[in-house]
N, C-alpha and C. Protein backbone atom coordinates (compact mmCIF):
# COMPACT_ATOMS: atom_id res chain seq x y z
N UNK A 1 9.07 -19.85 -8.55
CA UNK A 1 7.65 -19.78 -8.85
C UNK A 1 7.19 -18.32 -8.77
N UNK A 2 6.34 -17.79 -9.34
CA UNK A 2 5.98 -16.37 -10.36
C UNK A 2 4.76 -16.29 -8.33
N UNK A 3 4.81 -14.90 -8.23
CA UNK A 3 4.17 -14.85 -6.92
C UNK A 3 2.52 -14.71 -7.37
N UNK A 4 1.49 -15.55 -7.06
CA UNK A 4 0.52 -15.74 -7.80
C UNK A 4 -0.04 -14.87 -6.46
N UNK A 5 0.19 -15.13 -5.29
CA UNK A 5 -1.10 -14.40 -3.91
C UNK A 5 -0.31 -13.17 -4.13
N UNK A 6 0.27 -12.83 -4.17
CA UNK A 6 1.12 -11.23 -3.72
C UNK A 6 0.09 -10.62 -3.09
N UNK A 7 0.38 -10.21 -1.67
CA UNK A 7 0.15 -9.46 -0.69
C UNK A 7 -1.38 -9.31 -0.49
N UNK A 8 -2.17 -9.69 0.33
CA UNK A 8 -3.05 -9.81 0.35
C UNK A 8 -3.63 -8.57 1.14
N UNK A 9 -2.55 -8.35 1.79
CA UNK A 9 -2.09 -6.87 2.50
C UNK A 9 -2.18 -5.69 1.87
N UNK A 10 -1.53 -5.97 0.52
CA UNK A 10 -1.56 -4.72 -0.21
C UNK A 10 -2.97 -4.36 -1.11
N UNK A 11 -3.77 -5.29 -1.27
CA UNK A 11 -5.48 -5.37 -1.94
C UNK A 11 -6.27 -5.10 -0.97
N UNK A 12 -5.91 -5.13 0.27
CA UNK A 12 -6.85 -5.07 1.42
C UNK A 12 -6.08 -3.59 1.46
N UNK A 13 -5.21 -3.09 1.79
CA UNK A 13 -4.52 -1.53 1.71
C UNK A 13 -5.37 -0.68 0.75
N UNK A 14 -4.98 -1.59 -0.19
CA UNK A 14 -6.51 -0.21 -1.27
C UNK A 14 -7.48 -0.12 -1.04
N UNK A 15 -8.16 -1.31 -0.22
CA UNK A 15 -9.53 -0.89 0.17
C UNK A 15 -9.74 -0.01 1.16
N UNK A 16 -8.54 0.29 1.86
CA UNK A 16 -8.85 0.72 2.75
C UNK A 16 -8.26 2.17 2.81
N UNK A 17 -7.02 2.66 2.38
CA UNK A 17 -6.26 3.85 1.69
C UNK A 17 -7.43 4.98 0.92
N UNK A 18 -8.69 4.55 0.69
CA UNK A 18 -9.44 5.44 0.12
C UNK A 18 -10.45 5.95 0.94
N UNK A 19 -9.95 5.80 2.07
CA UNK A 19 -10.38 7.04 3.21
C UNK A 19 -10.16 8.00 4.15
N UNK A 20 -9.54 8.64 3.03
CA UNK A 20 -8.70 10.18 3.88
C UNK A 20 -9.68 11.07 3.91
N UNK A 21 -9.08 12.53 4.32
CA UNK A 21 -9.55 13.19 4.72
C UNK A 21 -10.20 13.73 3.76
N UNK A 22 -11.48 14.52 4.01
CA UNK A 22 -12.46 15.46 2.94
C UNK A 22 -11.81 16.86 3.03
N UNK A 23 -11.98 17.49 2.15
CA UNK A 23 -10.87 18.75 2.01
C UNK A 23 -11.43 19.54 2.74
N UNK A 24 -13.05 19.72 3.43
CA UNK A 24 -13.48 20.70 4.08
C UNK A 24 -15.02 20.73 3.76
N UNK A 25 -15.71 21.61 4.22
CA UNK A 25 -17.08 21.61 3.82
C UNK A 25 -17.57 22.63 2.45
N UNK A 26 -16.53 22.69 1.28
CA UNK A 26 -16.79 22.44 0.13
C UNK A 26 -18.17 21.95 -0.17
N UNK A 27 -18.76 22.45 -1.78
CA UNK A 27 -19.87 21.21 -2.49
C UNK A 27 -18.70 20.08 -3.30
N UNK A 28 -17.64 21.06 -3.29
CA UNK A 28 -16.95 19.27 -4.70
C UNK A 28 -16.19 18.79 -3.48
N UNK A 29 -16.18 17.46 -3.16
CA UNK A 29 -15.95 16.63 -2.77
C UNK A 29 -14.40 16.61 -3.42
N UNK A 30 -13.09 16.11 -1.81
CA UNK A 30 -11.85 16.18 -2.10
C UNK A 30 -11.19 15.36 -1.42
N UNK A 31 -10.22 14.27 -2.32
CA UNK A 31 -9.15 13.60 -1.97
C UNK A 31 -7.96 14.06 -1.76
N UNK A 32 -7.71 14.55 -0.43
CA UNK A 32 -5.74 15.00 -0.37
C UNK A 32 -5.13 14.51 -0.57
N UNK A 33 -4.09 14.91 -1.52
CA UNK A 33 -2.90 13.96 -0.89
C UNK A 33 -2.32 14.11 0.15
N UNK A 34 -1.58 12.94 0.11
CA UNK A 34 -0.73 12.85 1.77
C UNK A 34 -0.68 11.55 1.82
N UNK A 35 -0.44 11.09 3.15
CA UNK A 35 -0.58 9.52 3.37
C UNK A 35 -1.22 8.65 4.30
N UNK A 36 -1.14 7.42 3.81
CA UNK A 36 -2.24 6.34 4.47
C UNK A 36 -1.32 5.59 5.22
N UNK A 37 -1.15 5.01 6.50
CA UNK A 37 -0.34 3.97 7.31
C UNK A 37 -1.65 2.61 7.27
N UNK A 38 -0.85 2.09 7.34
CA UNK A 38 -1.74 0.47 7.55
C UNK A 38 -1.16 -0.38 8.07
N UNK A 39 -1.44 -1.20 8.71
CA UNK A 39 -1.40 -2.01 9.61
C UNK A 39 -1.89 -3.18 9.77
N UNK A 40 -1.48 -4.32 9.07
CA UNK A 40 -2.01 -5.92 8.20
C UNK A 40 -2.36 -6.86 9.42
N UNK A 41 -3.45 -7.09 9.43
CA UNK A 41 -3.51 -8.12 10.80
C UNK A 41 -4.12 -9.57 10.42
N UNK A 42 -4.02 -9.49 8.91
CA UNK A 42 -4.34 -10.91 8.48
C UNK A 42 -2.72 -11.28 7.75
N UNK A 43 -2.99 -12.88 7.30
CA UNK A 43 -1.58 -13.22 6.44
C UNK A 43 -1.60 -12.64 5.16
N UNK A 44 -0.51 -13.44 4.63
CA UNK A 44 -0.28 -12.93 3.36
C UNK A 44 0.20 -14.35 2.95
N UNK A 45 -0.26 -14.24 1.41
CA UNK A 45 0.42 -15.98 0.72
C UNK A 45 1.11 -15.44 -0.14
N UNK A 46 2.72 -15.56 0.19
CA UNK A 46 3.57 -15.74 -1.32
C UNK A 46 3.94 -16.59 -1.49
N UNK A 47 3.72 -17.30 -2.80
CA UNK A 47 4.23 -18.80 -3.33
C UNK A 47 3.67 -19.76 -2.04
N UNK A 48 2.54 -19.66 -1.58
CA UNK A 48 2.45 -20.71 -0.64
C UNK A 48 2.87 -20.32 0.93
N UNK A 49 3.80 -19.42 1.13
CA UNK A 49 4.12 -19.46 2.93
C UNK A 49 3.29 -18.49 3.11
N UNK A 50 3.16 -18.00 4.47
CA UNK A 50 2.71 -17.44 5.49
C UNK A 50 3.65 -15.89 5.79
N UNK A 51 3.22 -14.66 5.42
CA UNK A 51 3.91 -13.57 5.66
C UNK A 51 2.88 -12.96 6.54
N UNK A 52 3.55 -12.01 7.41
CA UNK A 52 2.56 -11.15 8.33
C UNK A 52 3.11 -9.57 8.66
N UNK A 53 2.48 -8.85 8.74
CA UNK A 53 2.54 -7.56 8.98
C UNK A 53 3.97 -7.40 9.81
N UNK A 54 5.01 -6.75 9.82
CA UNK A 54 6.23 -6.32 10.73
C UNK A 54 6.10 -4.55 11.00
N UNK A 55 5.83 -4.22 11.88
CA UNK A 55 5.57 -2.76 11.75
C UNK A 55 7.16 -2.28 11.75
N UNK A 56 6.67 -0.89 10.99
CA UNK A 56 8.03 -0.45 10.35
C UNK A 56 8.94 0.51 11.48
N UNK A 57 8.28 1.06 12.45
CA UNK A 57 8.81 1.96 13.37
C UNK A 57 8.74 3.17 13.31
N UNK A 58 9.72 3.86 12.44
CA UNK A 58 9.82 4.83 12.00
C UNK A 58 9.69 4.75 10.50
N UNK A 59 9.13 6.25 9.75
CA UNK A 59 9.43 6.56 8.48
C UNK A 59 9.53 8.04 8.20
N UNK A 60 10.57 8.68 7.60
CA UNK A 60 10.75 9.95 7.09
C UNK A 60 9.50 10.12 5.99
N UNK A 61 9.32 11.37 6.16
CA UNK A 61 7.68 12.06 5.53
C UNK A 61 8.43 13.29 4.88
N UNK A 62 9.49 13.37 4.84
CA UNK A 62 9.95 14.96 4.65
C UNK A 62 9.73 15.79 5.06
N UNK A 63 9.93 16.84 4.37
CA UNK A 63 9.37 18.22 5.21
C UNK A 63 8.00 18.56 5.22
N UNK A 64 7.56 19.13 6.37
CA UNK A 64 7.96 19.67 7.34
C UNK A 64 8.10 18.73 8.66
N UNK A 65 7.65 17.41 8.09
CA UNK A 65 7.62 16.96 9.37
C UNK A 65 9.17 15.74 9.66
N UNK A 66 9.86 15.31 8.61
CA UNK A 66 10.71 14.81 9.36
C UNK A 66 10.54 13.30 9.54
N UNK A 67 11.12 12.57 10.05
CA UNK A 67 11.08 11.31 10.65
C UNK A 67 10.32 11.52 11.69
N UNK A 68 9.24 10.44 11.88
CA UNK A 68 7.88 10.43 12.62
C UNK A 68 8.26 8.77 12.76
N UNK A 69 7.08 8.80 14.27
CA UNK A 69 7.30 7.50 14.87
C UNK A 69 5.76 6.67 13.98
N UNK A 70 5.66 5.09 13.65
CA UNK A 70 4.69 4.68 12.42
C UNK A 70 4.13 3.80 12.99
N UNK A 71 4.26 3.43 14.77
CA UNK A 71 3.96 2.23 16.14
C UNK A 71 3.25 1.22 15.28
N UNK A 72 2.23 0.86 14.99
CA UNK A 72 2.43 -0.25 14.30
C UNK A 72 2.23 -0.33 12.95
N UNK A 73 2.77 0.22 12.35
CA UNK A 73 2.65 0.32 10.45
C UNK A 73 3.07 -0.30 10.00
N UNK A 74 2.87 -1.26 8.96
CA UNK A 74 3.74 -2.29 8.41
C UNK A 74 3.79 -1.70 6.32
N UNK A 75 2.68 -0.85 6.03
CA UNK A 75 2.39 0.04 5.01
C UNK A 75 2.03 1.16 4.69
N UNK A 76 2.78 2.02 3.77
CA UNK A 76 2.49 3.12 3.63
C UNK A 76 2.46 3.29 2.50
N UNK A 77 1.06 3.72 2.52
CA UNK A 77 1.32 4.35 0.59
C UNK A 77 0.95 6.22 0.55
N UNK A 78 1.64 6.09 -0.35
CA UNK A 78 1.13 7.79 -0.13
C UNK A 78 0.47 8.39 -1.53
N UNK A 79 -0.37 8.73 -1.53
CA UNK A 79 -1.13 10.08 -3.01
C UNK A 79 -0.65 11.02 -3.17
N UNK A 80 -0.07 10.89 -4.85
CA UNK A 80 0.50 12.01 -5.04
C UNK A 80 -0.12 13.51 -5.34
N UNK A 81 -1.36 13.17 -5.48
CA UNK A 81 -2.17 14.28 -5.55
C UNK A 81 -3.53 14.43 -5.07
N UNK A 82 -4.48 15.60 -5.34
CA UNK A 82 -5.95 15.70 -4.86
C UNK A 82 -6.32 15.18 -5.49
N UNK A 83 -8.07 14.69 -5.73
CA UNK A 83 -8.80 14.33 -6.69
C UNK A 83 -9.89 14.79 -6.06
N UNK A 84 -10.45 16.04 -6.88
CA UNK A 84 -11.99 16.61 -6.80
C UNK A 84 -12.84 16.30 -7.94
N UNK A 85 -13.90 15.89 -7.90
CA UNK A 85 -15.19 16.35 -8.64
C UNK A 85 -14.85 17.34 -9.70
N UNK A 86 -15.03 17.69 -10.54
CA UNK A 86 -14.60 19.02 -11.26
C UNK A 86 -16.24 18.94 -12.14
N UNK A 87 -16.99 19.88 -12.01
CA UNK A 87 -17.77 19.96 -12.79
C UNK A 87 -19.55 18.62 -12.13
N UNK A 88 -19.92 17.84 -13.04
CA UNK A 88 -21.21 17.38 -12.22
C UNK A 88 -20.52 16.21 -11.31
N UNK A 89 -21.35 15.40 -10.83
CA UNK A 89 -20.86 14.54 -9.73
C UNK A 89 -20.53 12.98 -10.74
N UNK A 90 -20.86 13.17 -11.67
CA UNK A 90 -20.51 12.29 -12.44
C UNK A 90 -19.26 11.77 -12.90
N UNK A 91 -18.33 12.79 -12.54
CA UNK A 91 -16.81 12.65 -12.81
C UNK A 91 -16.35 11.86 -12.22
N UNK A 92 -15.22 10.79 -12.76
CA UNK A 92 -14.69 10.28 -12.03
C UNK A 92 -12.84 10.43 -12.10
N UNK A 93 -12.57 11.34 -10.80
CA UNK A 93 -10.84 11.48 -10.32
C UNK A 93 -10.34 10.56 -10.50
N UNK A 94 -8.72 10.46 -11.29
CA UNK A 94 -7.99 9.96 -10.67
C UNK A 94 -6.57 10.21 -9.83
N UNK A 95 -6.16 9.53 -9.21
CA UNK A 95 -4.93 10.12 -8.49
C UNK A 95 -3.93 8.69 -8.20
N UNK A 96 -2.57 9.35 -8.71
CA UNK A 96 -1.64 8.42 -8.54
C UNK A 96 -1.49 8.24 -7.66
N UNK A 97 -0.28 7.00 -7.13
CA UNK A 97 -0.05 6.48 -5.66
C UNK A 97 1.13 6.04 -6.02
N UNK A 98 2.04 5.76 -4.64
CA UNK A 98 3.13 5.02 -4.20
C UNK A 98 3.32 4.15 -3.47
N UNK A 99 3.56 3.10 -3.30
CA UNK A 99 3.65 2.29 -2.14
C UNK A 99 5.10 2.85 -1.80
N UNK A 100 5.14 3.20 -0.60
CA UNK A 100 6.18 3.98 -0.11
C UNK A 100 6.72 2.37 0.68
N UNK A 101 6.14 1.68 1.51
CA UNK A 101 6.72 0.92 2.46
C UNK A 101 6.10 -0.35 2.96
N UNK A 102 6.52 -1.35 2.60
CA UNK A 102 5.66 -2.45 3.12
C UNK A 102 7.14 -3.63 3.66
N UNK A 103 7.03 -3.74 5.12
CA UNK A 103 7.38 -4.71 5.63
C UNK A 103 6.52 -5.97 6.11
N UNK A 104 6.83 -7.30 5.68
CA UNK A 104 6.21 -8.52 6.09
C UNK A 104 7.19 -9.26 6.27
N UNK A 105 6.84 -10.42 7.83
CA UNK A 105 7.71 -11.37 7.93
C UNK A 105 7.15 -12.69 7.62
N UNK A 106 7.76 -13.71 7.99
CA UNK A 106 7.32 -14.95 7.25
C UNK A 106 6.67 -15.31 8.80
N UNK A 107 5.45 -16.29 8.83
CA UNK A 107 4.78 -16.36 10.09
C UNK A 107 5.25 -17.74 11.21
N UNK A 108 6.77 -18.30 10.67
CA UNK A 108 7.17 -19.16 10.91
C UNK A 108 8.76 -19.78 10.43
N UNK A 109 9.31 -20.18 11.01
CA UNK A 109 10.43 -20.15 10.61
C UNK A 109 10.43 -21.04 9.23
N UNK A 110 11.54 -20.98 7.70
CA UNK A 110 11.11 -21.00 6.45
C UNK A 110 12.43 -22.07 5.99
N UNK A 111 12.06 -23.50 5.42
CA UNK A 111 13.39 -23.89 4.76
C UNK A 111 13.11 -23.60 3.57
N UNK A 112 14.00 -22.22 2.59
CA UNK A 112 13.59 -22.61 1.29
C UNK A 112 15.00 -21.50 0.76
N UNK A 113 14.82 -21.20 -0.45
CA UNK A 113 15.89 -21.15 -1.21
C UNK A 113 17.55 -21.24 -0.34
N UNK A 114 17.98 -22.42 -0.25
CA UNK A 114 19.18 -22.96 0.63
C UNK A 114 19.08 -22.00 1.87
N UNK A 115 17.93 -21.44 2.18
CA UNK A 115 18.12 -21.01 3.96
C UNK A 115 17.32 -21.40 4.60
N UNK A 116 17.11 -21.32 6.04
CA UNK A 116 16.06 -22.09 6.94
C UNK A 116 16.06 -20.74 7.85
N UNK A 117 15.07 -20.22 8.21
CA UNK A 117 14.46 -19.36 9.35
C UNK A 117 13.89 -18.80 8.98
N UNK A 118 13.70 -17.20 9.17
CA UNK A 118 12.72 -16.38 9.42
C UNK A 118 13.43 -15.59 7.75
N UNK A 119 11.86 -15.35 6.91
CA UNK A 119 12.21 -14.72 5.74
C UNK A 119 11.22 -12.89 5.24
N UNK A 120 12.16 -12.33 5.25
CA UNK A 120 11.07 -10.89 5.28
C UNK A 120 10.84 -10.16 3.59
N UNK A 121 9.73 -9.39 3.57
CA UNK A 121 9.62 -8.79 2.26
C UNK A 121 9.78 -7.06 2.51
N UNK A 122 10.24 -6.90 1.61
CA UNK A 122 10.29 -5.26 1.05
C UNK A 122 9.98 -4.69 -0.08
N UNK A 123 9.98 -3.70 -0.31
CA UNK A 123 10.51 -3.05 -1.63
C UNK A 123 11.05 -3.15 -2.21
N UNK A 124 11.30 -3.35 -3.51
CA UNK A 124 12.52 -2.87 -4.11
C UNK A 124 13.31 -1.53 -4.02
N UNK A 125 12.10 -0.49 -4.22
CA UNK A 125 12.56 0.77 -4.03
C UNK A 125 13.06 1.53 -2.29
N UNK A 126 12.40 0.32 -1.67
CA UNK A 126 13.20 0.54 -0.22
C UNK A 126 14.44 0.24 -0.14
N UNK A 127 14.84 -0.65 -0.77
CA UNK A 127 16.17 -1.35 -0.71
C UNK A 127 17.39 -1.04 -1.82
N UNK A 128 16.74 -0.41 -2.80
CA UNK A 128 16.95 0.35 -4.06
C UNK A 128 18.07 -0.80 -5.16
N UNK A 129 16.93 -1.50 -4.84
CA UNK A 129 17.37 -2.47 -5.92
C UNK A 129 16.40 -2.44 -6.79
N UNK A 130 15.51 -1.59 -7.81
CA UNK A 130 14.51 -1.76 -8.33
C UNK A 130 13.45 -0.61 -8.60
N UNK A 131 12.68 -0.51 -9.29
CA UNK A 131 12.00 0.44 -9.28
C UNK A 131 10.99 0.81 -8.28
N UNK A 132 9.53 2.06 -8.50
CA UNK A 132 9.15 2.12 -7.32
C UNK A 132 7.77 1.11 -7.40
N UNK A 133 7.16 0.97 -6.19
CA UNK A 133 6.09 0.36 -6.53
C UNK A 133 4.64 1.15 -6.77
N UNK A 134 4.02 1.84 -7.84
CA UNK A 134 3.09 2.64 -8.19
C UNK A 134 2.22 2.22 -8.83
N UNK A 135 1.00 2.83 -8.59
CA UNK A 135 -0.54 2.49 -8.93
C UNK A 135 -1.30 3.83 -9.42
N UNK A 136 -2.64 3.50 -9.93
CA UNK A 136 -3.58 4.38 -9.91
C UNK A 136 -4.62 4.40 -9.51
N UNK A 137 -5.41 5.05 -8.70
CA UNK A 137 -6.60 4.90 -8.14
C UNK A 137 -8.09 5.83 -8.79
N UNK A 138 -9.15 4.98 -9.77
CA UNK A 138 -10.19 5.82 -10.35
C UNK A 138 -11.30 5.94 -9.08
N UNK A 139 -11.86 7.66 -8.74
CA UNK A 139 -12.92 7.54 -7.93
C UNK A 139 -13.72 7.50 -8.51
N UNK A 140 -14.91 6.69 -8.24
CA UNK A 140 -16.26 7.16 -8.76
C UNK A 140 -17.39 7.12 -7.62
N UNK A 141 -17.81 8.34 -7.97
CA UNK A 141 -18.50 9.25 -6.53
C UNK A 141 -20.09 9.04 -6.73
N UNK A 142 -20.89 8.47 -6.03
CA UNK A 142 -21.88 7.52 -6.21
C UNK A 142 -22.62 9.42 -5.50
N UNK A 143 -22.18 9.85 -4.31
CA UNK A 143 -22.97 10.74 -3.60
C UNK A 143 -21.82 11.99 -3.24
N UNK A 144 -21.81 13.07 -2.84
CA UNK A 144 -20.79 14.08 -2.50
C UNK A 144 -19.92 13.30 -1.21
N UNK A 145 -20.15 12.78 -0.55
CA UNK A 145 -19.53 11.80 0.65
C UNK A 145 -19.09 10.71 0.49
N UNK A 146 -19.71 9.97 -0.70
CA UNK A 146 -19.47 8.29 -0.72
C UNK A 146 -18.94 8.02 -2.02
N UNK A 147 -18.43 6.33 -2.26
CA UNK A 147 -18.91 6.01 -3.81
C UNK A 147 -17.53 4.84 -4.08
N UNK A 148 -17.34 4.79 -4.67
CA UNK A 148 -16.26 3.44 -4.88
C UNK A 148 -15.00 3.98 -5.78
N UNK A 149 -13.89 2.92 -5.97
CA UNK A 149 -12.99 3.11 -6.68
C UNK A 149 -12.57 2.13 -7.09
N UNK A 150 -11.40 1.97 -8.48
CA UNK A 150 -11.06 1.09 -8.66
C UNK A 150 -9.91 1.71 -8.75
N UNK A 151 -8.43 0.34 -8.71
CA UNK A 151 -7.09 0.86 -8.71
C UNK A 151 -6.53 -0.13 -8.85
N UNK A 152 -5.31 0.06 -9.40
CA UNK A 152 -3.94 -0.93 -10.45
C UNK A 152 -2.82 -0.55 -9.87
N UNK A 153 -1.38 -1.45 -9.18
CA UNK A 153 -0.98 -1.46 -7.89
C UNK A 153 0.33 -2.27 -9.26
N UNK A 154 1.53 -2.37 -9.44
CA UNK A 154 2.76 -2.77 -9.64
C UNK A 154 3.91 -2.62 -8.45
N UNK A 155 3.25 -3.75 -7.99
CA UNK A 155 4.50 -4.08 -6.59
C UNK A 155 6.08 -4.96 -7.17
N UNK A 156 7.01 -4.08 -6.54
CA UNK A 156 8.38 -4.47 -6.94
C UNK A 156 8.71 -5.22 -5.74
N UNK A 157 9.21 -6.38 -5.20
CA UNK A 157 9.57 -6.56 -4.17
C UNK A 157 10.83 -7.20 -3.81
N UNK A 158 11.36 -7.54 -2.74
CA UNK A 158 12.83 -8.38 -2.35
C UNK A 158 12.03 -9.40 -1.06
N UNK A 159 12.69 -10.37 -1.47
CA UNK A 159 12.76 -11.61 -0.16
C UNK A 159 13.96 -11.40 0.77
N UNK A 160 14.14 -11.27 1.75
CA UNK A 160 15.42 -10.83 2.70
C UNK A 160 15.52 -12.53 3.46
N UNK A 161 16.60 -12.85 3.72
CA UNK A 161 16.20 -14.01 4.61
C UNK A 161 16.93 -13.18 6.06
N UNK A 162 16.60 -13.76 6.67
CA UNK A 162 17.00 -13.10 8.75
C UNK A 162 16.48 -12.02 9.38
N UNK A 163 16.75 -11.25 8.02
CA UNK A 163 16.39 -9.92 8.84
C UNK A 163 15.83 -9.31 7.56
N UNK A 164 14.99 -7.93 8.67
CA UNK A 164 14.49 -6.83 7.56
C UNK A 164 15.87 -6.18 6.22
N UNK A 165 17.14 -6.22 6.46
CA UNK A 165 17.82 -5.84 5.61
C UNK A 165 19.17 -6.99 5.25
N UNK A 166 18.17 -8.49 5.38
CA UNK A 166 19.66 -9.37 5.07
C UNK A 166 19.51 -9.60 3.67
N UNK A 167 20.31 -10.85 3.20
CA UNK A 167 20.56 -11.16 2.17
C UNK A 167 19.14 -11.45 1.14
N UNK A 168 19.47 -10.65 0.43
CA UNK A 168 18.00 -10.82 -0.39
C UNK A 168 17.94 -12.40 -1.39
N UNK A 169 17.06 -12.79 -1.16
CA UNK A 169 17.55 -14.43 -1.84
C UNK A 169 16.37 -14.79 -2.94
N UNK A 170 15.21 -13.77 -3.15
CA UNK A 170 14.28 -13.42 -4.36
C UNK A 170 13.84 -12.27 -4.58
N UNK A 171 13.45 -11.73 -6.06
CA UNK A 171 13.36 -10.63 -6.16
C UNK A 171 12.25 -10.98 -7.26
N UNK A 172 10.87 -10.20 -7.64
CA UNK A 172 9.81 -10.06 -8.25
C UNK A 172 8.56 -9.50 -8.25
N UNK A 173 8.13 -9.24 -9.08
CA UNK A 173 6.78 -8.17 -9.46
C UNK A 173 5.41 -8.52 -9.33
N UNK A 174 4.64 -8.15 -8.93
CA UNK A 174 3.09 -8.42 -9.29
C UNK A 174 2.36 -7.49 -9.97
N UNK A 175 1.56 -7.45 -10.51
CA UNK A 175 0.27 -6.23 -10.35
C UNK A 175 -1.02 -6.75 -10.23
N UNK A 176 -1.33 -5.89 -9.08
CA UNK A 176 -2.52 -5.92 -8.31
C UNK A 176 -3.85 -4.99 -8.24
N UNK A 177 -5.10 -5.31 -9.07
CA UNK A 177 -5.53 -4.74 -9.55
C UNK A 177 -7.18 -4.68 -7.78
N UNK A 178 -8.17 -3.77 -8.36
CA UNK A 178 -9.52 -4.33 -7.47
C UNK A 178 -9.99 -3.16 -8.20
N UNK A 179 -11.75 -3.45 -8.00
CA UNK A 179 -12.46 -3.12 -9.21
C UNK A 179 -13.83 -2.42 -8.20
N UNK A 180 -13.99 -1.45 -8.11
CA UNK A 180 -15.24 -0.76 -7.69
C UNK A 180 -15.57 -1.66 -6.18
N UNK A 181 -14.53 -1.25 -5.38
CA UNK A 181 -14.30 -1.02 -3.68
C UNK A 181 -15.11 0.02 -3.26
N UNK A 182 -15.96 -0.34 -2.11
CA UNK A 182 -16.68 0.50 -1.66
C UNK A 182 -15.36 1.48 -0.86
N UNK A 183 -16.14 3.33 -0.72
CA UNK A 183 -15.47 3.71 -0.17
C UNK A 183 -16.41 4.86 0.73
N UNK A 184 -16.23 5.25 1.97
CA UNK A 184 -16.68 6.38 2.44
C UNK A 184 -15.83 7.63 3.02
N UNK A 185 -16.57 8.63 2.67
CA UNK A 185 -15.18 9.70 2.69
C UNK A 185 -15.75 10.23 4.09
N UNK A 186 -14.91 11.19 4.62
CA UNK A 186 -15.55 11.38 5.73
C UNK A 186 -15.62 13.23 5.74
N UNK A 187 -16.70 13.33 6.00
CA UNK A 187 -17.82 14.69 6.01
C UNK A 187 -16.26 16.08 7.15
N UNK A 188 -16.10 17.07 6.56
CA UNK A 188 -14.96 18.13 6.94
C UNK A 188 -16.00 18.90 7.55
């Protein structure tokens, strides 16, 4: 069955991923890139079961910083770029994204494709069976501080059954869209 809820985690992530840091006390208003950790404390419905946030532990960031500790992260997406204002406030940025990392476990032990227990999700591109999972995010800047966005999300994913890296026993796509999310930036 075609994953109709996909991640409820990852729509609630965009709403919430669009509040990084302001580039400084600038007049044009600025989205860094860099990255967002998240941390899912509601479920998730795929095909019907129960998935929940697994924090990831650690994740490599590269340089300069290296493998960093992520205590309870279960998502990471990261922006690949800034998005300023350029010109009146009317503009609206956009800036690509990655879902770098999303672990979920099943919220209960699972009988289904010929296995029974505990079933986890990933990436594809974590597991590198697959491409990456990437989006785009449009700002539109209501005030120099505030204003909404909308953004389009192509999640690649794997079903693991036991463990975060067992036998993968489904593999499939969503895209996940949300449409003028409030957002507030926060004043540098």
């Amino acid at each position: 069955m075609r994953a109709k809820y996909l991640l409820a985690v990852v729509a609630c992530a965009m709403g919430l991923y669009a509040l990084p840091a302001h580039a400084g006390p600038s007049t044009q208003p600025t989205i860094l890139a860099g990255y967002d950790l998240l941390s899912n404390t509601n479920t998730t419905l795929l095909d019907g079961y129960a998935f929940q946030g697994d924090p990831t532990g650690n994740y490599n960031f590269g340089l300069p910083y290296g493998m960093e500790s992520t205590f309870c992260t279960d998502t990471i997406v990261q922006r690949l770029s800034d998005a300023s204002i350029t010109g009146d406030s009317g503009s609206n940025p956009s800036v690509e994204f990655i879902l770098s990392q999303l672990d979920l476990v099943s919220t209960t032990p699972l009988t289904i494709y010929g296995h029974g227990g505990y079933f986890y999700i990933t990436l594809q591109s974590q597991d590198g069976t697959g491409p990456a999972s990437t989006g785009q995010m449009t700002i539109n800047w209501n005030t120099p501080t505030s204003g909404t966005f909308s953004s389009s999300l192509d999640v690649y994913f794997d079903m693991h059954y036991g463990t975060l890296d067992g036998p993968i026993v489904k593999q499939d796509n969503v895209t996940l869209t949300s449409y003028n999310r409030k957002s507030w930036m926060v004043g540098g």
